[in-house]
Protein backbone atom coordinates (compact mmCIF):
# COMPACT_ATOMS: atom_id res chain seq x y z
CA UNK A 1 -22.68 -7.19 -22.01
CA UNK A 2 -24.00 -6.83 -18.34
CA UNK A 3 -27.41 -5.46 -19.26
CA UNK A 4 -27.85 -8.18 -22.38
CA UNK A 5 -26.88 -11.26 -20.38
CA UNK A 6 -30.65 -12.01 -19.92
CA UNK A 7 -31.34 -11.79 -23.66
CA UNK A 8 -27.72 -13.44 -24.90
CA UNK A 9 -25.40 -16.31 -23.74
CA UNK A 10 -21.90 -14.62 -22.58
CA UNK A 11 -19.86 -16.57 -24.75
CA UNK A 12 -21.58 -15.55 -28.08
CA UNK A 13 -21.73 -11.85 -26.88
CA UNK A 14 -17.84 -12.78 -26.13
CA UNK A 15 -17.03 -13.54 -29.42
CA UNK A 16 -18.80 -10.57 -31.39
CA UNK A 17 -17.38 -7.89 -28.64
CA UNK A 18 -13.37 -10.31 -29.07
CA UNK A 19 -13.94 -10.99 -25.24
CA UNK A 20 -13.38 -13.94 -23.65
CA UNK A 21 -15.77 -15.44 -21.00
CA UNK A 22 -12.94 -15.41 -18.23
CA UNK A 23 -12.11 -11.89 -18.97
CA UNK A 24 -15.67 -10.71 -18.71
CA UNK A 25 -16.27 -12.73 -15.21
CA UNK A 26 -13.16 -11.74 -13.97
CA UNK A 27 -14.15 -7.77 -15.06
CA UNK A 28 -17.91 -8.49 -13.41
CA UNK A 29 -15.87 -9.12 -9.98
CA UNK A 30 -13.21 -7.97 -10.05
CA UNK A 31 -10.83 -8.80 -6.90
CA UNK A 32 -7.23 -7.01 -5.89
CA UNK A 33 -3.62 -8.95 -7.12
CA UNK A 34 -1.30 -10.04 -4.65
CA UNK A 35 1.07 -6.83 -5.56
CA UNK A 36 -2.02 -4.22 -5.13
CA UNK A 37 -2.48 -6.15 -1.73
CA UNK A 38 1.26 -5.59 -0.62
CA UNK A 39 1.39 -2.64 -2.36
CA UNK A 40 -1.43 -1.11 0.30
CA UNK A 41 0.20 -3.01 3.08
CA UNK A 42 3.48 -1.46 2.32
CA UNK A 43 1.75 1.98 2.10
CA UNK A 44 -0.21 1.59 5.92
CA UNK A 45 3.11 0.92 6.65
CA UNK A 46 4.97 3.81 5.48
CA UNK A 47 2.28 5.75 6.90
CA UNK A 48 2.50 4.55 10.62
CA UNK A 49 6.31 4.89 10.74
CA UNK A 50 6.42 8.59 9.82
CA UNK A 51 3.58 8.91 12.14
CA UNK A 52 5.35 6.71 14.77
CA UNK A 53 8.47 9.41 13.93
CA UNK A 54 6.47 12.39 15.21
CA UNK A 55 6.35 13.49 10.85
CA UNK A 56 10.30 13.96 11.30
CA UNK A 57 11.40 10.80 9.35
CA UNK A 58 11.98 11.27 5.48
CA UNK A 59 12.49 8.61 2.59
CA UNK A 60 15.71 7.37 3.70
CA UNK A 61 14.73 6.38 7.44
CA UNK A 62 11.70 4.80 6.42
CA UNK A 63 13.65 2.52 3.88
CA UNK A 64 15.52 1.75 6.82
CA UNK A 65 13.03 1.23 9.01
CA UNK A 66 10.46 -1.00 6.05
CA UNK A 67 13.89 -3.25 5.51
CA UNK A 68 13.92 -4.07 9.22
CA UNK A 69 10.70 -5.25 9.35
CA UNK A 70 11.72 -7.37 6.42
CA UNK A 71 9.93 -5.12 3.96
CA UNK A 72 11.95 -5.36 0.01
CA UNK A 73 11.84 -1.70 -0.80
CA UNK A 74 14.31 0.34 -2.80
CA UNK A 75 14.34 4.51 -1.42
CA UNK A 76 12.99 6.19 -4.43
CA UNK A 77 9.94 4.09 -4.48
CA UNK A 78 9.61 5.06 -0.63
CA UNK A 79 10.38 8.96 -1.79
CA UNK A 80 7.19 8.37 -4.28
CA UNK A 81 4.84 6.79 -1.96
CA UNK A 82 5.35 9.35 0.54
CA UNK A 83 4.86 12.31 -2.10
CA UNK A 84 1.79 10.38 -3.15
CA UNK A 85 0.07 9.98 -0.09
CA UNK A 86 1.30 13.83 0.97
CA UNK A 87 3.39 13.26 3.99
C-alpha cells in the first residue's frame, strides 16, 4: 500500500487489501502503548537496582525493592525480566 499511495486513494486500496484507513496510518507510524512504555521503564528499573546491589540482589529483593518505589509487580514477572535481559 506504501509504494501505491501515489497511484491509489488509501481507502479504496483499504477495502480490496480488508484494511481500514486507521489501521494502515496507525501501521505507517507506528508509536509505543502506554504498557510497552512502563513496561521499559519498569525494565531500566530492574536493571539499576541489581546494579545499585553490586549484581548480588535476585528476583525476590528487587520485587521488594520495585514495590517500594511504588512499582505493581508480582516476583515471577521480575524472575522473567531479569532472565530476559541476562542479569
Amino acid at each position: 500500500m506504501k509504494k501505491h499511495r501515489s497511484n491509489f486513494a488509501v481507502e479504496k486500496m483499504g477495502k480490496v487489501f480488508k484494511v481500514s484507513k486507521s489501521g494502515y496510518y496507525h501501521w505507517l507510524n507506528p508509536k509505543p502503548s502506554s504498557r510497552q512504555v512502563d513496561e521499559q521503564q519498569t525494565l531500566k528499573l530492574i536493571k539499576e537496582i541489581h546494579e545499585a546491589s553490586k549484581n548480588q540482589y535476585g528476583s525476590p529483593k528487587i520485587t521488594y525493592e520495585l514495590k517500594k518505589k511504588g512499582v505493581s509487580i508480582s516476583r515471577p514477572q521480575v524472575a522473567r525480566w531479569t532472565q530476559m535481559l541476562a542479569l
